[in-house]
C-alpha atoms as a PDB file:
ATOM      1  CA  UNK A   1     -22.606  23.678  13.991  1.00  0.00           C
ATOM      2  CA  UNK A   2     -21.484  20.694  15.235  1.00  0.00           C
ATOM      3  CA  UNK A   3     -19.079  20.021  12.253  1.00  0.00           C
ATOM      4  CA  UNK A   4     -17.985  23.022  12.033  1.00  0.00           C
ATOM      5  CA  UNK A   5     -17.064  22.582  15.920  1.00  0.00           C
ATOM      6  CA  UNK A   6     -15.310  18.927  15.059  1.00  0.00           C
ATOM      7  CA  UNK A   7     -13.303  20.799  11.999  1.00  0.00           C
ATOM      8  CA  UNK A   8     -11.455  22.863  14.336  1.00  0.00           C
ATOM      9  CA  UNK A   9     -10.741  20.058  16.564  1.00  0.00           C
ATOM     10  CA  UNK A  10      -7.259  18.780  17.240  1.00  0.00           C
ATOM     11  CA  UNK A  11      -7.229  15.160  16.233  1.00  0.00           C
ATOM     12  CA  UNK A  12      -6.208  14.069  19.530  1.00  0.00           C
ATOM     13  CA  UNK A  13      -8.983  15.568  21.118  1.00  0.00           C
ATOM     14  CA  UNK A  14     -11.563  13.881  18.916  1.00  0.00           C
ATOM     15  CA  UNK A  15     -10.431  10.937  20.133  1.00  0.00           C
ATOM     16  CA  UNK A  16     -10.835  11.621  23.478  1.00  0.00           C
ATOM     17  CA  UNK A  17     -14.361  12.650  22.979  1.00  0.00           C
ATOM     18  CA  UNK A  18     -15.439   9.655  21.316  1.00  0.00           C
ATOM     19  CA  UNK A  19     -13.616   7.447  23.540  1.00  0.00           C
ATOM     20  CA  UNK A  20     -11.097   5.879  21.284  1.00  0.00           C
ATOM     21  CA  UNK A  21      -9.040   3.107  23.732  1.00  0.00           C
ATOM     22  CA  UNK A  22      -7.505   0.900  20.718  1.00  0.00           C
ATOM     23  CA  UNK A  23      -4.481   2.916  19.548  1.00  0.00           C
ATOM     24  CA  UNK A  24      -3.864   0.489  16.668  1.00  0.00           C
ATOM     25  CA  UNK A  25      -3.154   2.500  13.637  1.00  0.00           C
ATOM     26  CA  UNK A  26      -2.368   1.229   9.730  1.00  0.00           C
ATOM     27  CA  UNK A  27      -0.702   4.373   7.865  1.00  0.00           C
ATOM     28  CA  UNK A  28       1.658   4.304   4.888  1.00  0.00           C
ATOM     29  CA  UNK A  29       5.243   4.592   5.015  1.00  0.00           C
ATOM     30  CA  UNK A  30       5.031   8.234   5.259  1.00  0.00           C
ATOM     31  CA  UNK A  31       7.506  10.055   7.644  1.00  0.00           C
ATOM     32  CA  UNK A  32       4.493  12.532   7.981  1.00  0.00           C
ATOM     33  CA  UNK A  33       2.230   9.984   8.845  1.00  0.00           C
ATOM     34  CA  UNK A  34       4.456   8.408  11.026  1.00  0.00           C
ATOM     35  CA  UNK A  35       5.468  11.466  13.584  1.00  0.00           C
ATOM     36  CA  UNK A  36       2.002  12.459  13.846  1.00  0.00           C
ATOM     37  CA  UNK A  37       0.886   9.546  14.988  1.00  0.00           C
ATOM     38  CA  UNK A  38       4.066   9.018  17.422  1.00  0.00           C
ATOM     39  CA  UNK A  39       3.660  12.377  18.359  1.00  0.00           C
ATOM     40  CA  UNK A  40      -0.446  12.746  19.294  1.00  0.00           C
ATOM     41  CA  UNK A  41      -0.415   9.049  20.278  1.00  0.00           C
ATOM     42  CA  UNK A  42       3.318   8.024  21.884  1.00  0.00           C
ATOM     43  CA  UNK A  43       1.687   4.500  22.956  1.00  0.00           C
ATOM     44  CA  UNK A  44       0.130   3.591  19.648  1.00  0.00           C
ATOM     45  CA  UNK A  45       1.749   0.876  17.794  1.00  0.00           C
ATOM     46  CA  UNK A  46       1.549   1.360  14.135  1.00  0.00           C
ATOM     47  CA  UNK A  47       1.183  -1.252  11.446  1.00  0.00           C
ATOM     48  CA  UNK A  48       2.161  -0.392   7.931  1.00  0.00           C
ATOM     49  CA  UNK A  49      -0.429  -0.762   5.345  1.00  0.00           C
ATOM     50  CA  UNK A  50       0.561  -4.035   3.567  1.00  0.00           C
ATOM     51  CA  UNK A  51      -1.208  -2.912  -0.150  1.00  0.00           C
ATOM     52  CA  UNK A  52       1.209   0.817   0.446  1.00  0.00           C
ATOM     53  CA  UNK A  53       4.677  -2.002   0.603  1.00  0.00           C
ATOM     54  CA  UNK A  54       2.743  -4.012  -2.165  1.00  0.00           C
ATOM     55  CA  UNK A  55       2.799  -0.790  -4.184  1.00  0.00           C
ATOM     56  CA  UNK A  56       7.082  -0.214  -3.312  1.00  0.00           C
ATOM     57  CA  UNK A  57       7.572  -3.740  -3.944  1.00  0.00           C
ATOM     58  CA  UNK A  58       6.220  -3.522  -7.403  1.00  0.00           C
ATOM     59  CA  UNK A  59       7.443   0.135  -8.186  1.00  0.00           C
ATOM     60  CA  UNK A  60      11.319  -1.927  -7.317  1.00  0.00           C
ATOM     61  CA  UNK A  61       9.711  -4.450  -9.762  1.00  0.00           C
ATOM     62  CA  UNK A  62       8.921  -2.071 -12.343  1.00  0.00           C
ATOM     63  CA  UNK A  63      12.095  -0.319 -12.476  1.00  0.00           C
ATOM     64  CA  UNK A  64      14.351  -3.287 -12.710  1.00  0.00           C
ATOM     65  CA  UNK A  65      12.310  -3.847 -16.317  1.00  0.00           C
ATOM     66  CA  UNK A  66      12.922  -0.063 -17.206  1.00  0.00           C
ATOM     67  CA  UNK A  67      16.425  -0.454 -16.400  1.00  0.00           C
ATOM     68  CA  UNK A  68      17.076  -3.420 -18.193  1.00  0.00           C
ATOM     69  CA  UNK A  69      15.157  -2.919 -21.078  1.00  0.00           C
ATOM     70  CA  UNK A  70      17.882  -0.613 -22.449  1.00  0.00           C
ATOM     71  CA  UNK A  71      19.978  -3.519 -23.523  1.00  0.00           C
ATOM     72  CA  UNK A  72      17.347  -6.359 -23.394  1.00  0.00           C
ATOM     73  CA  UNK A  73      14.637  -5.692 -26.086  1.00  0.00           C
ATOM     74  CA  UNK A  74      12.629  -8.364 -25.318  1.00  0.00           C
ATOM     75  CA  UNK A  75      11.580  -6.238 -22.421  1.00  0.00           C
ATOM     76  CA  UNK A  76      10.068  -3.024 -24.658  1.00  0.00           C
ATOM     77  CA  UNK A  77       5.871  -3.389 -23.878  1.00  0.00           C
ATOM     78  CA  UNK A  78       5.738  -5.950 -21.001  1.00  0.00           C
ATOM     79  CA  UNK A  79       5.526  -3.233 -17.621  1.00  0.00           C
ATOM     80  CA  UNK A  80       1.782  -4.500 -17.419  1.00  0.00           C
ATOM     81  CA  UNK A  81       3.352  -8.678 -17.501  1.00  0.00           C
ATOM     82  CA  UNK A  82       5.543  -7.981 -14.341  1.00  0.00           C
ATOM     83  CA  UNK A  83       2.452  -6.079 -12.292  1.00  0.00           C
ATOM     84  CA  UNK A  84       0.333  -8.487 -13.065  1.00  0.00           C
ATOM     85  CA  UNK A  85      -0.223 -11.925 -11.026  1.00  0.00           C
ATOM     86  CA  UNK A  86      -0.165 -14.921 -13.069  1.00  0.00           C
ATOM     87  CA  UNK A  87      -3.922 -15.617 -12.720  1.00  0.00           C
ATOM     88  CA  UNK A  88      -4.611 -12.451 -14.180  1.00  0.00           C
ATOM     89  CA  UNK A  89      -2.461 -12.581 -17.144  1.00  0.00           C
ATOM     90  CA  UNK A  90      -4.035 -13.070 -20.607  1.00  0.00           C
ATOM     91  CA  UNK A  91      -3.142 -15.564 -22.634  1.00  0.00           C
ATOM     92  CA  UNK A  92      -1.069 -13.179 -24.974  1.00  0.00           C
ATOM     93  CA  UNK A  93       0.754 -12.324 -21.556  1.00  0.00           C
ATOM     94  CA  UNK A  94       0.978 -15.810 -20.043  1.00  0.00           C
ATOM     95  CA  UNK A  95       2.980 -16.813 -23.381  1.00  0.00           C
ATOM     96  CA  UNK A  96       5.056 -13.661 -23.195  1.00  0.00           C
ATOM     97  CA  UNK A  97       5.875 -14.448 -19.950  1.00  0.00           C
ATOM     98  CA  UNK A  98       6.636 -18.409 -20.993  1.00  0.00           C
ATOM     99  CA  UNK A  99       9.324 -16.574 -23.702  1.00  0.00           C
ATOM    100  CA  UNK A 100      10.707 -14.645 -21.441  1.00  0.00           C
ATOM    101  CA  UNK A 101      11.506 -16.349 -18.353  1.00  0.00           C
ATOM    102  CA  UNK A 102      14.250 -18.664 -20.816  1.00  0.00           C
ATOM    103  CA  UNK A 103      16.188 -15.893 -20.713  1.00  0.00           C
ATOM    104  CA  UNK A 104      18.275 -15.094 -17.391  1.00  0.00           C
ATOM    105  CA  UNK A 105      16.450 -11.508 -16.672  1.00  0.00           C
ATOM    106  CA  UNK A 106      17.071  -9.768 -13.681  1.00  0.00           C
ATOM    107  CA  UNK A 107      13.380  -8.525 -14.353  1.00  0.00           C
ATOM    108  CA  UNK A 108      12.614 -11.961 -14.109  1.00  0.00           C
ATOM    109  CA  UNK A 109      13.811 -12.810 -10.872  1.00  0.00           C
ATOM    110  CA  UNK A 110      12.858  -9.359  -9.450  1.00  0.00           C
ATOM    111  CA  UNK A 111       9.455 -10.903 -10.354  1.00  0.00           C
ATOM    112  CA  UNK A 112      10.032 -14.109  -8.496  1.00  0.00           C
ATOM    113  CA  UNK A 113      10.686 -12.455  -5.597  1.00  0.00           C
ATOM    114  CA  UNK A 114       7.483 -10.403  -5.932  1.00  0.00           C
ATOM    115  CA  UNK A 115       5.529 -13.150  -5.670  1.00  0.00           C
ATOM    116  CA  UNK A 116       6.978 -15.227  -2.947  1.00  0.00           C
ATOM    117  CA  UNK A 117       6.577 -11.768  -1.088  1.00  0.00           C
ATOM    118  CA  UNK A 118       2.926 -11.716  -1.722  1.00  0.00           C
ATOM    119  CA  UNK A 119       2.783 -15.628  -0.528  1.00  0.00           C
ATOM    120  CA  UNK A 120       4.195 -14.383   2.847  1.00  0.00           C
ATOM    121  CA  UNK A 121       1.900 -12.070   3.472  1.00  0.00           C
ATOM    122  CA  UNK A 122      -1.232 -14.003   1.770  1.00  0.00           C
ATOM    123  CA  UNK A 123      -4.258 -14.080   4.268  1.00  0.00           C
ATOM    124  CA  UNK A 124      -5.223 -17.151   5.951  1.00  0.00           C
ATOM    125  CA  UNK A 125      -3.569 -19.458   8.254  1.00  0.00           C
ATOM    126  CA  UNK A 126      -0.255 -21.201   7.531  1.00  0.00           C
ATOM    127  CA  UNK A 127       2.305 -23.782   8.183  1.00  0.00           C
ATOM    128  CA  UNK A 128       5.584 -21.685   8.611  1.00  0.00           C
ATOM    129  CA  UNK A 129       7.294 -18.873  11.027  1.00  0.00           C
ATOM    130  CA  UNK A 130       5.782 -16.161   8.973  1.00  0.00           C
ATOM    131  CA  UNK A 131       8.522 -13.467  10.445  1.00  0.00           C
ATOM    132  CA  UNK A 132      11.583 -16.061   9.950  1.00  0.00           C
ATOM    133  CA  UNK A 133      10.088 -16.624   5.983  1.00  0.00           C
ATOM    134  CA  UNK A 134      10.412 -12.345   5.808  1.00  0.00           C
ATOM    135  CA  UNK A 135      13.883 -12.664   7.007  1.00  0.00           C
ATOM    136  CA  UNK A 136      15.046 -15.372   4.442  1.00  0.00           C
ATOM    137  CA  UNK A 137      13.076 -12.820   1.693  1.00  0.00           C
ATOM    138  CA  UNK A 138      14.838 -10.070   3.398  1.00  0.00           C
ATOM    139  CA  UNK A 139      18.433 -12.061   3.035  1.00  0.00           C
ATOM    140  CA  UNK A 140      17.805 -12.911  -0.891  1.00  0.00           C
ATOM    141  CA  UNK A 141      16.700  -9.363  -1.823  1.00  0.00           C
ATOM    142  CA  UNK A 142      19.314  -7.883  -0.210  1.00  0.00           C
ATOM    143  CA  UNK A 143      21.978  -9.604  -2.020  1.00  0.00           C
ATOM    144  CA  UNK A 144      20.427 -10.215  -5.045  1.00  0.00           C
ATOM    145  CA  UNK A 145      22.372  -7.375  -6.583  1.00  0.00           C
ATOM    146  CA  UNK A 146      19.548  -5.605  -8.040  1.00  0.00           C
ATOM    147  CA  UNK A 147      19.801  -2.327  -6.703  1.00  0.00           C
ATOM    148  CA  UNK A 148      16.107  -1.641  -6.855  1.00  0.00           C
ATOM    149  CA  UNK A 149      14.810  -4.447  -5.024  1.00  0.00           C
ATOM    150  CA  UNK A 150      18.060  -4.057  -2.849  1.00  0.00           C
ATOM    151  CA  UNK A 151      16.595  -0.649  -1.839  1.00  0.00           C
ATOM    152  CA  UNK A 152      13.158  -1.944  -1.159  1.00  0.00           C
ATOM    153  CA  UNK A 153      14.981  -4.389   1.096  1.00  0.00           C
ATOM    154  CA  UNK A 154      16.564  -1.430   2.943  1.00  0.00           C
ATOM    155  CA  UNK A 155      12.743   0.441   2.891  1.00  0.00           C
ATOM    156  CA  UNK A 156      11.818  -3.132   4.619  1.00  0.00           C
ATOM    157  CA  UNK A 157      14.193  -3.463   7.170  1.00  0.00           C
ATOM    158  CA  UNK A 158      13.740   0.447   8.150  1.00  0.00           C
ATOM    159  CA  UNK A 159      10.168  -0.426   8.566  1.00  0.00           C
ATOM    160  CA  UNK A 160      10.843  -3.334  10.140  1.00  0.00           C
ATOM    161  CA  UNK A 161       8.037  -3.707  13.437  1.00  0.00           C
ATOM    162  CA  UNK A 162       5.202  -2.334  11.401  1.00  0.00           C
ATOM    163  CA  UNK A 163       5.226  -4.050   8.497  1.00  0.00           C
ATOM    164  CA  UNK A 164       5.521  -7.476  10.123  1.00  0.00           C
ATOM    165  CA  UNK A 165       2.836  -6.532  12.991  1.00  0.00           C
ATOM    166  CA  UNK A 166       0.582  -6.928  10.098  1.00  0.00           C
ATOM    167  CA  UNK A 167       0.656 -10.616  11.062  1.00  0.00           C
ATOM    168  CA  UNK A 168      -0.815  -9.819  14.444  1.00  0.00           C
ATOM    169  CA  UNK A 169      -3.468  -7.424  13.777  1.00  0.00           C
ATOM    170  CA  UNK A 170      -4.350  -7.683  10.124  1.00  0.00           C
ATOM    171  CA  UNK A 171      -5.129  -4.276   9.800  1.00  0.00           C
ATOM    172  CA  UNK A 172      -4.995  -2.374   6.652  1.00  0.00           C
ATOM    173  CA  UNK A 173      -6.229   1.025   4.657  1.00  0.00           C
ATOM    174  CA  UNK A 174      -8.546  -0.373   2.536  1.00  0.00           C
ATOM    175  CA  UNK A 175     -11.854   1.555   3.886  1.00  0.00           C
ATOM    176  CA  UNK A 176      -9.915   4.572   4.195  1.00  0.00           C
ATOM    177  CA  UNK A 177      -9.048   3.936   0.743  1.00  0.00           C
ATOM    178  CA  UNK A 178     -12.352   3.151  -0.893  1.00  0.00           C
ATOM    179  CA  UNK A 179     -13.947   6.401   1.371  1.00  0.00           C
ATOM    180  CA  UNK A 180     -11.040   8.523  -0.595  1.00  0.00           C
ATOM    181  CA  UNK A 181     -12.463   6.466  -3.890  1.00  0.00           C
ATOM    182  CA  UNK A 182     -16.230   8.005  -3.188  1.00  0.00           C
ATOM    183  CA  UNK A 183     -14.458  11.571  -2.526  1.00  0.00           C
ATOM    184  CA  UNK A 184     -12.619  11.512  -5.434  1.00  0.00           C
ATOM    185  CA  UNK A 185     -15.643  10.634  -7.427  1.00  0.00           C
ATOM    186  CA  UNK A 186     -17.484  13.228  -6.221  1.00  0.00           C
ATOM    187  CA  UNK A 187     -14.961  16.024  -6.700  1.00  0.00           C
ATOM    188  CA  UNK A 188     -14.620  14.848 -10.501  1.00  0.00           C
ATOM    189  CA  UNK A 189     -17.991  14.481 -11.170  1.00  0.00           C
ATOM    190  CA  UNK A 190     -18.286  18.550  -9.505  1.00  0.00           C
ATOM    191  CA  UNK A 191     -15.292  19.133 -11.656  1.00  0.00           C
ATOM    192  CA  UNK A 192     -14.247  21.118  -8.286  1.00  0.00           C
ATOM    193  CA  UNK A 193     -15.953  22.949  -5.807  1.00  0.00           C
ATOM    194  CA  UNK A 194     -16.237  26.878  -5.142  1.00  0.00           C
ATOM    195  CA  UNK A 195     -15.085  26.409  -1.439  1.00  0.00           C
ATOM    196  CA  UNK A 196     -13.822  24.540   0.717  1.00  0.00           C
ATOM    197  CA  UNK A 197     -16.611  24.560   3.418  1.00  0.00           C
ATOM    198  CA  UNK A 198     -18.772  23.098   0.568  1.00  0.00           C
ATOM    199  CA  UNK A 199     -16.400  20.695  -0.473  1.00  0.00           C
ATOM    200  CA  UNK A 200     -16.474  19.597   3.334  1.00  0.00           C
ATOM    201  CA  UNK A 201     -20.244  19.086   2.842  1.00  0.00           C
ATOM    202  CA  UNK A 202     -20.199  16.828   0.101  1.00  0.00           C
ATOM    203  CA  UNK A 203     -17.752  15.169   2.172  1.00  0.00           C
ATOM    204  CA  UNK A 204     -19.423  13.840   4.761  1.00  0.00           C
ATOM    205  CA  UNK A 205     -22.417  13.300   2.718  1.00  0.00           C
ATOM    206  CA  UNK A 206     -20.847  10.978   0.252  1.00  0.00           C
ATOM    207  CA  UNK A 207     -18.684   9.387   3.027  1.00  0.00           C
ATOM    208  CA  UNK A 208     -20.781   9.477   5.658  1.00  0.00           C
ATOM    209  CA  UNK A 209     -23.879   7.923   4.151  1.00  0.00           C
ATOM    210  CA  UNK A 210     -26.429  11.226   5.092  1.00  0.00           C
ATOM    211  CA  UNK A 211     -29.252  11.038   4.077  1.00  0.00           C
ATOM    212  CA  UNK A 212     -30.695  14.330   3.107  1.00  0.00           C
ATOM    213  CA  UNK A 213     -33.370  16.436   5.434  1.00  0.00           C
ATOM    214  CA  UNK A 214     -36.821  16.676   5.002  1.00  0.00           C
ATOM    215  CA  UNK A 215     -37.720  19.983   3.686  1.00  0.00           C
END
């Protein structure tokens, strides 16, 4: 019953009832995302999930390789090289990489950048204006002439606030992500569900760590 109550509930008033104060939110870049929360909660500051810019970044990343590999051959089979982080590169990879980065690849400094990107926003405390290092970033990207990390840069400067209020608050999406993970798990391991009531269920027993009732 009192699910069933909370389902029909408007999100803001859920909050009031379970006297939420902070209105700190991390969302995505999503527009949708975005009005709702500006809309239910017009004081809220938002800070944009720094894993969800991670994931632009290295789309821009990605498609700099597709782009060039039309002419450079060298590039055919390396996408997994340029997601990769250097620790995590095999050895096969790690030599691949050596070979390549002789050659004057836009790929390869669309990977450079990547990574000093990742250095800015690397937890843990640090020895430089972390906001002034974004806006040198910002300034290379943007006239780096590769039009795919050029439009990242754009994405970045639209986004501007949120994305360096991660420096304040350190928030992020990561349980919301891993509850999603245990949903998604359970809905493939169901191979779907007959409703969506039960589906519900499920829900909030995977997620919400029920245990079941006596009988």
């Amino acid at each position: 019953m009192i699910m069933a109550l909370v389902d029909q509930m408007p999100v803001k008033a859920i909050a009031d009832m379970v006297g939420i104060e902070d209105t700190r939110f991390s969302c995505d870049l999503s527009p949708a995302f975005i009005n709702g929360i500006e809309t239910l909660f017009p004081q809220a500051s938002i800070t944009f999930d720094k894993f969800h810019v991670m994931k632009l970044l290295n789309q821009a990343v990605d498609e700099t390789r597709r782009r060039e590999q039309v002419e450079e051959k060298d590039l055919i089979k390396t996408r997994y090289i340029w997601l990769k982080n250097p620790e995590h590169l095999t050895k096969k990879q790690q030599e691949k990489l050596q070979s390549l980065s002789t050659l004057q690849l836009k790929t390869g400094r669309a990977y450079r950048m990547k990574l000093v990107f990742q250095y800015i926003f690397k937890p843990g405390p640090v020895l430089f204006n972390l906001e002034e290092a974004l806006k040198k970033w910002y300034a290379w990207a943007i006239r780096s002439r590769i039009e795919p990390m050029v439009e990242f840069a754009k994405t970045l400067k639209r986004h501007w606030a949120g994305i360096v209020r991660w420096f304040m608050s350190n928030i992020t999406n990561a349980i919301l992500e891993g509850l999603n993970s245990l949903i998604q798990a359970a809905k493939a391991r169901a191979r779907g569900f007959r409703s969506v009531a039960y589906f519900k269920l499920i829900i909030y027993r995977v997620a919400g760590k029920l245990g079941y009732l006596p009988i």
